[in-house]
C-alpha atoms as a PDB file:
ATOM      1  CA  UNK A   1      18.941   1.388 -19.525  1.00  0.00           C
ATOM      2  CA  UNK A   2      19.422  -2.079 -17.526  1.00  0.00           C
ATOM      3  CA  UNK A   3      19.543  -1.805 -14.093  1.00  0.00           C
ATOM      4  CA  UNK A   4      20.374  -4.461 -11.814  1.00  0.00           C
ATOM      5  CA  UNK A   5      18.833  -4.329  -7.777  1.00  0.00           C
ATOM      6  CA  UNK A   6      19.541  -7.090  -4.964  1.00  0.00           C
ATOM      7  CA  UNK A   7      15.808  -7.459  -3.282  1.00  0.00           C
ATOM      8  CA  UNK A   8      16.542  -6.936   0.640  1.00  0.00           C
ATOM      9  CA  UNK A   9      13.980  -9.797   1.615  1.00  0.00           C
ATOM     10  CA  UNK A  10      14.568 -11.862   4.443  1.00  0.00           C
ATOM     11  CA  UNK A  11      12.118 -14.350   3.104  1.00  0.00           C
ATOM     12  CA  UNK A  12      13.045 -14.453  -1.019  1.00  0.00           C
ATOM     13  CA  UNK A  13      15.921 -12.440  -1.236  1.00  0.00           C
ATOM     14  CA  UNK A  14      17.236 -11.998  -4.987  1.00  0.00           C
ATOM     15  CA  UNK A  15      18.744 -10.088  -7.678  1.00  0.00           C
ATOM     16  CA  UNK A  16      16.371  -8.423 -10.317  1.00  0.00           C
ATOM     17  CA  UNK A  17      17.032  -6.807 -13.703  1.00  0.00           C
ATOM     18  CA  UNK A  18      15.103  -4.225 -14.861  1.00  0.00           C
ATOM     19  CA  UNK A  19      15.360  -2.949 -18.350  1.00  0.00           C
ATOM     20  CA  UNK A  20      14.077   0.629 -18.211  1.00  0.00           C
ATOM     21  CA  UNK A  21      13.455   2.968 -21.898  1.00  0.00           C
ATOM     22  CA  UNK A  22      10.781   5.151 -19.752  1.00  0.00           C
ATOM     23  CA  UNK A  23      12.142   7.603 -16.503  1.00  0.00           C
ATOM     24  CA  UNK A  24       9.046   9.838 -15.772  1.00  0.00           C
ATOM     25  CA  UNK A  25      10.025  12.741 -12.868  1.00  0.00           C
ATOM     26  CA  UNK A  26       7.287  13.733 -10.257  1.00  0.00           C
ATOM     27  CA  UNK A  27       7.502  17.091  -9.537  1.00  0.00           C
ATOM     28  CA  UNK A  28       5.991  19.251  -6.958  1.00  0.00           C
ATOM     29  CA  UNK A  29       4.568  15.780  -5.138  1.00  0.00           C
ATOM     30  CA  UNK A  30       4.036  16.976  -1.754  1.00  0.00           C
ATOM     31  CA  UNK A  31       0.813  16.267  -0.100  1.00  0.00           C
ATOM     32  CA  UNK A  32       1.186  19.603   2.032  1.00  0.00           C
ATOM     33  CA  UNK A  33       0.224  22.827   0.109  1.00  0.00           C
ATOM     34  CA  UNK A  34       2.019  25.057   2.203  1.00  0.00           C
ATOM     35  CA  UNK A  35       5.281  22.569   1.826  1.00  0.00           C
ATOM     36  CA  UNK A  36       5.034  22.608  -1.896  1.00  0.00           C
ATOM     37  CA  UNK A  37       4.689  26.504  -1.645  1.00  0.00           C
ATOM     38  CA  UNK A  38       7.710  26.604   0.969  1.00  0.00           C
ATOM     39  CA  UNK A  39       9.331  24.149  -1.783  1.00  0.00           C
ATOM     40  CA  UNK A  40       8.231  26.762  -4.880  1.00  0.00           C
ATOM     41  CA  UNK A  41       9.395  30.104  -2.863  1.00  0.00           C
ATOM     42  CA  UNK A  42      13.028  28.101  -2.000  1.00  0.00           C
ATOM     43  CA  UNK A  43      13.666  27.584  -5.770  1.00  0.00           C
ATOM     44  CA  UNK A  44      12.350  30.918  -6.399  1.00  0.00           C
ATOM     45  CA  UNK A  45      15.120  32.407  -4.642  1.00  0.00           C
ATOM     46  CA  UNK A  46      17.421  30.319  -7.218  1.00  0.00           C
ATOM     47  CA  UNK A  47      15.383  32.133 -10.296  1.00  0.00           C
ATOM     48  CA  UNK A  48      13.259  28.986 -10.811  1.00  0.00           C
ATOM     49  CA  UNK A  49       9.587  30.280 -11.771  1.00  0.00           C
ATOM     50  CA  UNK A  50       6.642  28.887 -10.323  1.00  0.00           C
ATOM     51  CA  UNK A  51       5.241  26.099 -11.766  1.00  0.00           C
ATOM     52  CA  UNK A  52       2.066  25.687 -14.092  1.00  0.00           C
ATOM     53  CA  UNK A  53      -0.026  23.108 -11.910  1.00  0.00           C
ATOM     54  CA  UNK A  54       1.468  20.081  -9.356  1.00  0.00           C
ATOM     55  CA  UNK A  55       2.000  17.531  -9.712  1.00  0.00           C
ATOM     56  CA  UNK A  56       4.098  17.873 -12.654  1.00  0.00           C
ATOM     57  CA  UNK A  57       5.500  15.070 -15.044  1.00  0.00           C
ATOM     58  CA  UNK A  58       9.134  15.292 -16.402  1.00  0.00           C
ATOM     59  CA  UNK A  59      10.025  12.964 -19.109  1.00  0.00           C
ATOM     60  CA  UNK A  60      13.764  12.526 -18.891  1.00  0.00           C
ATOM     61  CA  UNK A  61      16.039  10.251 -21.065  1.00  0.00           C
ATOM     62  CA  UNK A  62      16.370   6.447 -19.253  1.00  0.00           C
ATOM     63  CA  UNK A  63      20.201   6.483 -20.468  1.00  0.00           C
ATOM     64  CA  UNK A  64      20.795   9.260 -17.927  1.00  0.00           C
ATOM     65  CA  UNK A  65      20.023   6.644 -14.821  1.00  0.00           C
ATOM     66  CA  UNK A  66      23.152   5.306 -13.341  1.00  0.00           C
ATOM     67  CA  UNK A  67      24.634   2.796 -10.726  1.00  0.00           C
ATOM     68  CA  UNK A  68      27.943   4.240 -10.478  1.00  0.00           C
ATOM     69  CA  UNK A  69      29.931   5.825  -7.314  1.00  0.00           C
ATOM     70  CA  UNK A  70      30.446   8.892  -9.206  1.00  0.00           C
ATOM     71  CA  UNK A  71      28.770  11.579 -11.750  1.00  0.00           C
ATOM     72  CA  UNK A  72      30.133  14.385 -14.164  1.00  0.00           C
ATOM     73  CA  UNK A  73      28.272  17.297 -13.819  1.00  0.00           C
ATOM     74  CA  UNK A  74      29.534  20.893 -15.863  1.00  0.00           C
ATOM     75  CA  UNK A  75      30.408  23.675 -13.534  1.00  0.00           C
ATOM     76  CA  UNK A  76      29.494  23.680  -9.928  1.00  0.00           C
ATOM     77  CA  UNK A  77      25.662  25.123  -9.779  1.00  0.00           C
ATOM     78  CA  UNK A  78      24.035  21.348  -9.780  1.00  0.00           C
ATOM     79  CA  UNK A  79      22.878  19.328  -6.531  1.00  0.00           C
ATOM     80  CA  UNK A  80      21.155  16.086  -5.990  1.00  0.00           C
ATOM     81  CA  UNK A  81      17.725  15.436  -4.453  1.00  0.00           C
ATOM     82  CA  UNK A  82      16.764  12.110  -2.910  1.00  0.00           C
ATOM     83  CA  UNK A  83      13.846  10.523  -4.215  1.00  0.00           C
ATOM     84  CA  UNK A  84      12.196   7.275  -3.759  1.00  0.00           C
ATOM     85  CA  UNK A  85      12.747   5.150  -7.153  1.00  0.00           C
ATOM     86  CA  UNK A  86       9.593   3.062  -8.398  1.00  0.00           C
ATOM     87  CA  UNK A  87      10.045   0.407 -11.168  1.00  0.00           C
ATOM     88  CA  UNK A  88       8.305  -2.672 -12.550  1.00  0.00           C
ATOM     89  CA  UNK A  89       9.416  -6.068 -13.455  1.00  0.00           C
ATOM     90  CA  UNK A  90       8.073  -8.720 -14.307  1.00  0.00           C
ATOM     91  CA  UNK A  91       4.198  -8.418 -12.363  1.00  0.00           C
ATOM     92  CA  UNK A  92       5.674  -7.168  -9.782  1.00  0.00           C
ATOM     93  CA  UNK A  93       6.557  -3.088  -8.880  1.00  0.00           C
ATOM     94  CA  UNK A  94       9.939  -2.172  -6.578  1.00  0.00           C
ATOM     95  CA  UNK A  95      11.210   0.545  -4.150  1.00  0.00           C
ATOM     96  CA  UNK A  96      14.484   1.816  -4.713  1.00  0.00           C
ATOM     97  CA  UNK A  97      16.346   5.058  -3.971  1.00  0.00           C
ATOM     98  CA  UNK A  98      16.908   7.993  -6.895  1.00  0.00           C
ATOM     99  CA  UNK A  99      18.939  11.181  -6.975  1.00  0.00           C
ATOM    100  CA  UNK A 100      17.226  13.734  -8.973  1.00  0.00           C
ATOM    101  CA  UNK A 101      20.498  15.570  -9.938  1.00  0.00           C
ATOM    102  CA  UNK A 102      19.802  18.838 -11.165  1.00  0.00           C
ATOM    103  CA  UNK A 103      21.868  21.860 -12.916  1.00  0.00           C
ATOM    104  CA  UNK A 104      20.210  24.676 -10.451  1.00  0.00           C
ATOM    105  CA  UNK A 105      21.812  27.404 -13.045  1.00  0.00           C
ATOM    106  CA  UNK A 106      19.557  26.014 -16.102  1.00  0.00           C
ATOM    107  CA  UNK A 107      16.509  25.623 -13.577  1.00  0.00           C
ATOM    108  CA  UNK A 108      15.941  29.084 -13.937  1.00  0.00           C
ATOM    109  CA  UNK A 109      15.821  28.692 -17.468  1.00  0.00           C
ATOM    110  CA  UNK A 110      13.664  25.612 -17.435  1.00  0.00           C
ATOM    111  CA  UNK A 111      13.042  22.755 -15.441  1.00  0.00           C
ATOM    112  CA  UNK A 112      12.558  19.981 -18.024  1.00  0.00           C
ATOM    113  CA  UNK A 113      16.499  20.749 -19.190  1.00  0.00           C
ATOM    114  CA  UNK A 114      17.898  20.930 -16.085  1.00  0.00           C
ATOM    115  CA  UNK A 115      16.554  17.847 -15.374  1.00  0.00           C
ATOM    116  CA  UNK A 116      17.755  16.282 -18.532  1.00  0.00           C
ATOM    117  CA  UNK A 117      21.329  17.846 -18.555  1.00  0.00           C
ATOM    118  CA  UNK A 118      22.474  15.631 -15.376  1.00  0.00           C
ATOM    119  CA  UNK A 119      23.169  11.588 -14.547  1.00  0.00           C
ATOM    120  CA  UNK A 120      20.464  10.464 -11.934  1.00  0.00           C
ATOM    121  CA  UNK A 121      22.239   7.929  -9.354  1.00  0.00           C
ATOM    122  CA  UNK A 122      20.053   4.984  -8.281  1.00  0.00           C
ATOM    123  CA  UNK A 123      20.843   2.387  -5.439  1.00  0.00           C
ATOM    124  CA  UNK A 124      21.456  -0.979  -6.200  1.00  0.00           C
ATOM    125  CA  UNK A 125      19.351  -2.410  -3.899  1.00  0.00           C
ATOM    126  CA  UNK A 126      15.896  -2.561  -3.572  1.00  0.00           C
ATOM    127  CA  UNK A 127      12.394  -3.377  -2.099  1.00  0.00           C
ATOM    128  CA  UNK A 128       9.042  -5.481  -2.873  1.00  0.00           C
ATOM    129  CA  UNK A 129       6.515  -2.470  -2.807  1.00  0.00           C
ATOM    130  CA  UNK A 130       4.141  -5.321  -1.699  1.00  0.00           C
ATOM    131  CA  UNK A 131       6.495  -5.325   1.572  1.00  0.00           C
ATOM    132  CA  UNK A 132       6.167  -1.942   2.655  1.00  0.00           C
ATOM    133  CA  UNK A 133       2.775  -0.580   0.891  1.00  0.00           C
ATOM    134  CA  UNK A 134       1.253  -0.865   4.198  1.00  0.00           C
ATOM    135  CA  UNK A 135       2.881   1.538   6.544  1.00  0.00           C
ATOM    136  CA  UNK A 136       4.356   3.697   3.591  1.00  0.00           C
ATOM    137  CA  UNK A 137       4.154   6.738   5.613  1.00  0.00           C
ATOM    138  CA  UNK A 138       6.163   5.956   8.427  1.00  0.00           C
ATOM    139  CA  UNK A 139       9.219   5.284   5.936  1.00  0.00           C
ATOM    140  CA  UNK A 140      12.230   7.870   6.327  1.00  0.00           C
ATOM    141  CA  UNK A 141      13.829   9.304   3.345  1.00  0.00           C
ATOM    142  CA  UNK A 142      17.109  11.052   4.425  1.00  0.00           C
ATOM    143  CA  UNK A 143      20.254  12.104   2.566  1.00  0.00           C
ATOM    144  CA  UNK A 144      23.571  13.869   3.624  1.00  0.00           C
ATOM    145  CA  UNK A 145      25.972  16.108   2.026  1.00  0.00           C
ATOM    146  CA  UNK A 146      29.934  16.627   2.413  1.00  0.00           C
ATOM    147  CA  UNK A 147      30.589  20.340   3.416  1.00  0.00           C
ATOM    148  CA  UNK A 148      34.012  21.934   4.683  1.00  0.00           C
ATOM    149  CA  UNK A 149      35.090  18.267   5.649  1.00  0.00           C
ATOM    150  CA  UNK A 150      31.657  17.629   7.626  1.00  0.00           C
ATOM    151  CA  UNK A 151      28.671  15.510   6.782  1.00  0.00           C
ATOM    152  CA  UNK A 152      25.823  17.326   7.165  1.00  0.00           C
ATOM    153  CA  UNK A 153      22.003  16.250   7.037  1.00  0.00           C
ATOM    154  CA  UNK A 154      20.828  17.685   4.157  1.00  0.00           C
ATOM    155  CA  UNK A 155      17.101  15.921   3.884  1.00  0.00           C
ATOM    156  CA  UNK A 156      15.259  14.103   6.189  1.00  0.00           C
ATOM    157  CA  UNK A 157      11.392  13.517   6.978  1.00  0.00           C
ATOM    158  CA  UNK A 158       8.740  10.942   6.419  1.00  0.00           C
ATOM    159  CA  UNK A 159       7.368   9.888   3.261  1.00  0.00           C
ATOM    160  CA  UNK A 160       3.665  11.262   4.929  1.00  0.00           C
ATOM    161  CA  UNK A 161       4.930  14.746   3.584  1.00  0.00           C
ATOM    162  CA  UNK A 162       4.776  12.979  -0.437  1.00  0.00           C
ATOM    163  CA  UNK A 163       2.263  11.586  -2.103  1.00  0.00           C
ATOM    164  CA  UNK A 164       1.738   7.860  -2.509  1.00  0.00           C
ATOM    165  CA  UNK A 165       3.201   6.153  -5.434  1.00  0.00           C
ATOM    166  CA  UNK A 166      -0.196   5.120  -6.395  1.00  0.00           C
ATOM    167  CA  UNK A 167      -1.612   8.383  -6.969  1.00  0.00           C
ATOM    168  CA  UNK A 168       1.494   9.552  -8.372  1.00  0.00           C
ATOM    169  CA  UNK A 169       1.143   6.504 -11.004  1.00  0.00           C
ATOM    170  CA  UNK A 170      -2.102   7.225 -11.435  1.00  0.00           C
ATOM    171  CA  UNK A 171      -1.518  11.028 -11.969  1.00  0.00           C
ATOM    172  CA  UNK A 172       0.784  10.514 -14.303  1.00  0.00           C
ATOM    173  CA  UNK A 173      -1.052   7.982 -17.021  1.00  0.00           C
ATOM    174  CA  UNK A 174      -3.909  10.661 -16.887  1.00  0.00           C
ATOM    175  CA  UNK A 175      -1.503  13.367 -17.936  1.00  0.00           C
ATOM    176  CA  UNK A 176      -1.096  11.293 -21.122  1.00  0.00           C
ATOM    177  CA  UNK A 177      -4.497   9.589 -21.729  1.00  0.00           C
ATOM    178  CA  UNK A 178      -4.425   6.645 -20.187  1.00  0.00           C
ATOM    179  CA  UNK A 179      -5.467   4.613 -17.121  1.00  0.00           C
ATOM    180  CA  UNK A 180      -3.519   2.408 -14.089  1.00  0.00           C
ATOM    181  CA  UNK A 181      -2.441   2.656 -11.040  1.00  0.00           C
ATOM    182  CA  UNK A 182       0.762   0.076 -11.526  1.00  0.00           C
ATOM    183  CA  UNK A 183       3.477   1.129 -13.704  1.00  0.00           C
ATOM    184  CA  UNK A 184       4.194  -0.903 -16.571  1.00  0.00           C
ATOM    185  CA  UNK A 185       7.168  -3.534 -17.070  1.00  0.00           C
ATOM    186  CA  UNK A 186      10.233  -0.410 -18.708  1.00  0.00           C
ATOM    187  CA  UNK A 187       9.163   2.573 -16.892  1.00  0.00           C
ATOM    188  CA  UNK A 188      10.319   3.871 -13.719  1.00  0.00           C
ATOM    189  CA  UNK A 189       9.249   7.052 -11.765  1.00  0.00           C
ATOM    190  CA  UNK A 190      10.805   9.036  -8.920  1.00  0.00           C
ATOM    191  CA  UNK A 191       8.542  10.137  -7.033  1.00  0.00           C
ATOM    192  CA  UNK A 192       9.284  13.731  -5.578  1.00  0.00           C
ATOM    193  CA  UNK A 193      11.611  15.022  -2.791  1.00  0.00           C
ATOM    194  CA  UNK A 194      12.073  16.877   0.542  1.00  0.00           C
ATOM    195  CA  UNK A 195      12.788  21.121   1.473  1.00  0.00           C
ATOM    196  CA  UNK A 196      16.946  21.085   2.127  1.00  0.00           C
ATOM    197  CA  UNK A 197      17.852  21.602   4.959  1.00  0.00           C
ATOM    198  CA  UNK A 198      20.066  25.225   5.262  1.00  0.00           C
ATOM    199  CA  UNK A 199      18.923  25.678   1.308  1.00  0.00           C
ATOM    200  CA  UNK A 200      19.550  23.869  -1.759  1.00  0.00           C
ATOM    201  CA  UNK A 201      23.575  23.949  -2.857  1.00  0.00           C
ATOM    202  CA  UNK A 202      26.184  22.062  -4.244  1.00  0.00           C
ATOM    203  CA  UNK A 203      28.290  19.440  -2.751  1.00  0.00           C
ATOM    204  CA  UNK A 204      30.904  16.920  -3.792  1.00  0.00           C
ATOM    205  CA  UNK A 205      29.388  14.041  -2.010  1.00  0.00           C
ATOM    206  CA  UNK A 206      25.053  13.124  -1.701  1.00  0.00           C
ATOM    207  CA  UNK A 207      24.396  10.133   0.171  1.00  0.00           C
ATOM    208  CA  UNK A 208      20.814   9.049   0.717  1.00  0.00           C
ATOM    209  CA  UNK A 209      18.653   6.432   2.338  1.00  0.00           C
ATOM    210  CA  UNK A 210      15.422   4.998   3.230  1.00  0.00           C
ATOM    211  CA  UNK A 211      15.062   3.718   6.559  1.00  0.00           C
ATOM    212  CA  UNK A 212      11.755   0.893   7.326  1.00  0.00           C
ATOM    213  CA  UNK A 213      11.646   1.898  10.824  1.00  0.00           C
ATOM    214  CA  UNK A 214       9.205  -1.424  10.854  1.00  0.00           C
ATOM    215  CA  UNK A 215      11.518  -3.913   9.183  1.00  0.00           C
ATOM    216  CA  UNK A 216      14.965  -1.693  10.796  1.00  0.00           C
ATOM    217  CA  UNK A 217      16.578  -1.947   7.434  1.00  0.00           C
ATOM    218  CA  UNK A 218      17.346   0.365   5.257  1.00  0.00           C
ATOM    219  CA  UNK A 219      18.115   1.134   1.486  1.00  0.00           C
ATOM    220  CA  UNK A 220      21.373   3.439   0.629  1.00  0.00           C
ATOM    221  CA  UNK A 221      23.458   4.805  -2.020  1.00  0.00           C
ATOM    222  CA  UNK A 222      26.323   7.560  -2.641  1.00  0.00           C
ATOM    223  CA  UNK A 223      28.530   8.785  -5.235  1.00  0.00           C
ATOM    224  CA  UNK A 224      30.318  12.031  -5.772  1.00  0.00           C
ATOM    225  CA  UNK A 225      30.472  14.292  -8.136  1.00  0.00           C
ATOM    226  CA  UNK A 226      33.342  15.859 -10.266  1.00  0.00           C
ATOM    227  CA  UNK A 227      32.581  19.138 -12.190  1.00  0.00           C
ATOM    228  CA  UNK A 228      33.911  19.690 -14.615  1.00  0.00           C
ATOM    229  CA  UNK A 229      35.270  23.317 -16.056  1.00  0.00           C
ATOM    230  CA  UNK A 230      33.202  25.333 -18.088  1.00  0.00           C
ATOM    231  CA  UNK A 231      35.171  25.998 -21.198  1.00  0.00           C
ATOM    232  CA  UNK A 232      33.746  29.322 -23.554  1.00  0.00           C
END
Protein backbone atom coordinates (compact mmCIF):
# COMPACT_ATOMS: atom_id res chain seq x y z
CA UNK A 1 0.00 0.00 0.00
CA UNK A 2 1.74 3.56 -0.77
CA UNK A 3 1.19 6.01 1.59
CA UNK A 4 2.11 9.47 1.25
CA UNK A 5 2.85 11.81 4.81
CA UNK A 6 3.89 15.67 4.84
CA UNK A 7 6.81 15.67 7.74
CA UNK A 8 5.59 18.60 10.22
CA UNK A 9 9.31 19.88 10.72
CA UNK A 10 9.98 23.33 11.18
CA UNK A 11 13.56 22.73 10.28
CA UNK A 12 13.27 20.07 7.01
CA UNK A 13 9.81 19.94 6.40
CA UNK A 14 8.83 17.42 3.45
CA UNK A 15 6.67 14.97 1.88
CA UNK A 16 7.59 11.18 2.27
CA UNK A 17 6.31 8.03 0.54
CA UNK A 18 6.17 5.02 2.16
CA UNK A 19 5.43 1.83 0.39
CA UNK A 20 4.05 -0.50 3.05
CA UNK A 21 3.29 -4.76 2.18
CA UNK A 22 3.70 -5.38 6.17
CA UNK A 23 0.81 -3.76 8.90
CA UNK A 24 1.62 -5.63 12.21
CA UNK A 25 -1.25 -4.66 15.15
CA UNK A 26 -0.05 -4.32 18.85
CA UNK A 27 -2.46 -5.52 20.99
CA UNK A 28 -2.95 -5.36 24.64
CA UNK A 29 0.24 -2.68 24.77
CA UNK A 30 -0.42 -1.01 27.92
CA UNK A 31 2.34 -0.65 30.36
CA UNK A 32 -0.30 -0.72 33.33
CA UNK A 33 -1.52 -4.28 34.28
CA UNK A 34 -4.50 -3.23 35.89
CA UNK A 35 -5.30 -0.89 32.59
CA UNK A 36 -4.83 -3.78 30.28
CA UNK A 37 -7.14 -5.84 32.69
CA UNK A 38 -9.69 -2.77 32.87
CA UNK A 39 -9.09 -2.86 28.89
CA UNK A 40 -9.71 -7.01 28.80
CA UNK A 41 -12.93 -6.87 31.29
CA UNK A 42 -14.43 -3.73 28.87
CA UNK A 43 -14.27 -6.01 25.76
CA UNK A 44 -15.40 -8.79 27.81
CA UNK A 45 -18.60 -7.21 28.29
CA UNK A 46 -18.76 -7.11 24.26
CA UNK A 47 -18.16 -11.17 24.26
CA UNK A 48 -14.46 -10.68 23.38
CA UNK A 49 -12.46 -13.52 25.38
CA UNK A 50 -9.46 -12.84 27.17
CA UNK A 51 -6.46 -12.95 25.48
CA UNK A 52 -3.61 -15.69 25.41
CA UNK A 53 -0.53 -13.48 26.60
CA UNK A 54 0.11 -9.36 25.90
CA UNK A 55 1.41 -8.03 24.03
CA UNK A 56 -0.16 -9.59 21.15
CA UNK A 57 0.82 -9.31 17.34
CA UNK A 58 -1.95 -9.03 14.63
CA UNK A 59 -0.88 -9.43 11.13
CA UNK A 60 -3.43 -7.58 9.06
CA UNK A 61 -3.48 -7.08 5.21
CA UNK A 62 -1.39 -3.54 4.22
CA UNK A 63 -4.20 -2.97 1.40
CA UNK A 64 -6.67 -2.36 4.24
CA UNK A 65 -4.63 1.08 5.32
CA UNK A 66 -6.24 4.12 3.93
CA UNK A 67 -5.93 8.01 3.55
CA UNK A 68 -9.38 8.70 2.72
CA UNK A 69 -12.17 10.97 4.60
CA UNK A 70 -14.41 8.10 4.69
CA UNK A 71 -14.69 4.09 5.32
CA UNK A 72 -17.35 1.30 4.48
CA UNK A 73 -17.88 -0.74 7.24
CA UNK A 74 -21.01 -3.72 7.12
CA UNK A 75 -23.68 -3.16 9.67
CA UNK A 76 -23.29 -0.83 12.54
CA UNK A 77 -21.36 -2.99 15.44
CA UNK A 78 -17.67 -1.58 14.30
CA UNK A 79 -15.75 1.49 16.00
CA UNK A 80 -12.38 2.98 15.56
CA UNK A 81 -9.50 3.14 18.05
CA UNK A 82 -6.73 5.72 17.83
CA UNK A 83 -3.39 4.47 17.67
CA UNK A 84 -0.06 5.93 17.13
CA UNK A 85 1.19 4.77 13.47
CA UNK A 86 5.03 3.74 13.22
CA UNK A 87 6.65 3.29 9.74
CA UNK A 88 10.09 3.26 8.12
CA UNK A 89 11.54 4.86 5.13
CA UNK A 90 14.36 5.14 3.88
CA UNK A 91 16.92 4.91 7.38
CA UNK A 92 14.78 6.73 8.97
CA UNK A 93 11.37 5.54 11.26
CA UNK A 94 8.04 8.07 11.47
CA UNK A 95 5.11 8.90 13.84
CA UNK A 96 1.86 9.07 12.40
CA UNK A 97 -1.72 8.59 13.62
CA UNK A 98 -3.82 5.04 12.94
CA UNK A 99 -7.42 4.04 13.49
CA UNK A 100 -7.64 0.50 14.43
CA UNK A 101 -11.22 0.06 13.02
CA UNK A 102 -12.73 -2.90 14.31
CA UNK A 103 -16.12 -5.03 13.65
CA UNK A 104 -16.91 -5.37 17.65
CA UNK A 105 -19.68 -8.16 16.53
CA UNK A 106 -16.83 -10.56 14.96
CA UNK A 107 -14.49 -9.65 18.05
CA UNK A 108 -16.29 -12.02 19.94
CA UNK A 109 -15.65 -14.48 17.46
CA UNK A 110 -12.02 -13.63 17.00
CA UNK A 111 -9.85 -10.83 17.14
CA UNK A 112 -7.46 -11.44 14.22
CA UNK A 113 -10.83 -11.19 11.76
CA UNK A 114 -12.26 -8.44 13.17
CA UNK A 115 -9.29 -6.76 12.72
CA UNK A 116 -8.92 -7.79 9.16
CA UNK A 117 -12.63 -7.27 8.08
CA UNK A 118 -12.30 -3.25 8.40
CA UNK A 119 -10.25 -0.18 6.45
CA UNK A 120 -7.70 1.33 9.02
CA UNK A 121 -7.59 5.31 8.44
CA UNK A 122 -4.11 6.86 8.76
CA UNK A 123 -3.24 10.69 8.85
CA UNK A 124 -1.44 12.19 6.24
CA UNK A 125 0.89 13.86 8.12
CA UNK A 126 3.56 12.84 10.09
CA UNK A 127 6.61 13.01 12.49
CA UNK A 128 10.57 12.27 12.65
CA UNK A 129 10.50 9.71 15.63
CA UNK A 130 14.06 11.15 16.11
CA UNK A 131 12.02 14.51 17.03
CA UNK A 132 9.97 13.35 19.71
CA UNK A 133 11.78 9.98 21.06
CA UNK A 134 12.84 12.01 23.91
CA UNK A 135 9.86 13.09 25.87
CA UNK A 136 7.58 10.29 24.27
CA UNK A 137 5.58 10.07 27.32
CA UNK A 138 4.34 13.37 27.71
CA UNK A 139 2.69 13.07 24.08
CA UNK A 140 -1.30 13.13 24.11
CA UNK A 141 -3.20 10.76 22.04
CA UNK A 142 -6.90 11.89 21.94
CA UNK A 143 -9.80 11.16 19.60
CA UNK A 144 -13.53 12.28 19.47
CA UNK A 145 -16.67 10.81 18.32
CA UNK A 146 -20.03 12.36 16.75
CA UNK A 147 -23.03 11.35 19.03
CA UNK A 148 -26.75 12.76 18.89
CA UNK A 149 -25.24 15.89 17.02
CA UNK A 150 -22.41 16.37 19.82
CA UNK A 151 -18.70 15.73 19.72
CA UNK A 152 -17.78 13.92 22.45
CA UNK A 153 -14.19 12.92 23.82
CA UNK A 154 -14.01 9.54 23.30
CA UNK A 155 -10.03 8.84 24.16
CA UNK A 156 -7.64 10.83 25.71
CA UNK A 157 -4.41 10.23 27.97
CA UNK A 158 -0.69 10.18 27.65
CA UNK A 159 1.29 7.86 25.73
CA UNK A 160 3.05 6.92 29.52
CA UNK A 161 -0.07 4.52 29.80
CA UNK A 162 1.53 2.42 26.29
CA UNK A 163 4.47 0.96 25.78
CA UNK A 164 7.33 2.47 23.82
CA UNK A 165 7.58 1.79 20.21
CA UNK A 166 10.89 0.31 20.83
CA UNK A 167 9.87 -2.44 22.92
CA UNK A 168 6.89 -2.91 20.97
CA UNK A 169 9.36 -3.35 17.80
CA UNK A 170 11.37 -5.33 19.62
CA UNK A 171 8.49 -7.56 20.96
CA UNK A 172 7.28 -8.12 17.92
CA UNK A 173 10.54 -9.49 15.76
CA UNK A 174 10.93 -11.95 18.78
CA UNK A 175 7.44 -13.26 18.24
CA UNK A 176 8.75 -14.36 14.82
CA UNK A 177 12.47 -15.21 15.32
CA UNK A 178 14.21 -12.44 14.75
CA UNK A 179 16.07 -9.46 16.26
CA UNK A 180 15.80 -5.24 16.06
CA UNK A 181 14.57 -2.69 17.64
CA UNK A 182 13.89 -0.41 14.25
CA UNK A 183 11.33 -1.54 11.93
CA UNK A 184 12.36 -2.30 8.57
CA UNK A 185 11.88 -0.09 5.27
CA UNK A 186 7.66 -1.81 4.21
CA UNK A 187 6.37 -2.49 7.56
CA UNK A 188 4.39 -0.38 9.74
CA UNK A 189 2.96 -1.06 13.28
CA UNK A 190 0.26 0.59 15.39
CA UNK A 191 1.09 0.52 18.42
CA UNK A 192 -1.93 -0.06 20.89
CA UNK A 193 -4.76 2.22 22.18
CA UNK A 194 -6.59 3.88 25.13
CA UNK A 195 -9.98 2.55 27.61
CA UNK A 196 -13.14 4.68 25.81
CA UNK A 197 -14.39 6.86 27.48
CA UNK A 198 -18.45 5.98 28.42
CA UNK A 199 -17.56 2.35 26.65
CA UNK A 200 -16.60 1.29 23.33
CA UNK A 201 -19.59 1.99 20.51
CA UNK A 202 -20.21 3.00 17.21
CA UNK A 203 -20.20 6.35 15.69
CA UNK A 204 -20.44 7.96 12.28
CA UNK A 205 -17.56 10.25 12.74
CA UNK A 206 -13.73 9.29 14.76
CA UNK A 207 -11.43 12.05 14.77
CA UNK A 208 -8.07 11.65 16.46
CA UNK A 209 -4.87 13.44 17.30
CA UNK A 210 -1.57 13.62 18.85
CA UNK A 211 -0.74 16.66 20.56
CA UNK A 212 3.53 17.47 21.33
CA UNK A 213 2.67 19.49 24.24
CA UNK A 214 6.68 20.36 23.80
CA UNK A 215 6.70 21.37 20.15
CA UNK A 216 2.52 22.71 20.56
CA UNK A 217 1.75 20.97 17.34
CA UNK A 218 -0.16 18.39 16.72
CA UNK A 219 -0.93 15.47 14.22
CA UNK A 220 -4.82 14.85 13.14
CA UNK A 221 -7.07 12.94 11.00
CA UNK A 222 -10.97 12.10 10.52
CA UNK A 223 -13.22 10.37 8.28
CA UNK A 224 -16.64 8.90 8.70
CA UNK A 225 -18.04 5.98 8.24
CA UNK A 226 -21.05 4.66 6.14
CA UNK A 227 -22.46 1.15 7.00
CA UNK A 228 -23.63 -0.44 4.98
CA UNK A 229 -26.90 -2.95 5.23
CA UNK A 230 -26.49 -6.36 6.04
CA UNK A 231 -28.15 -8.27 3.29
CA UNK A 232 -29.06 -12.38 4.25
Amino acid sequence: MKLSFQIIDTAMPCLVAADIDSLVVAGWAGRDVEAIEHHIMELADLGVPRPSAYPLYYRVAAAQLTQAPMIQVLGTDSSGEAEVFMFAAGSEMFVSLVSDHTDRRLEAQSVAVSKQVCAKPVAASAWRFADVVAHWDDLILRSTIEENGATLTYQEGSLAALRRPIELIAGYYRSIGLAGSSLAVGTAMSCGTLAAIGGIRSARLFAMELFDPHRKCSLSHRYSVESLAVVS
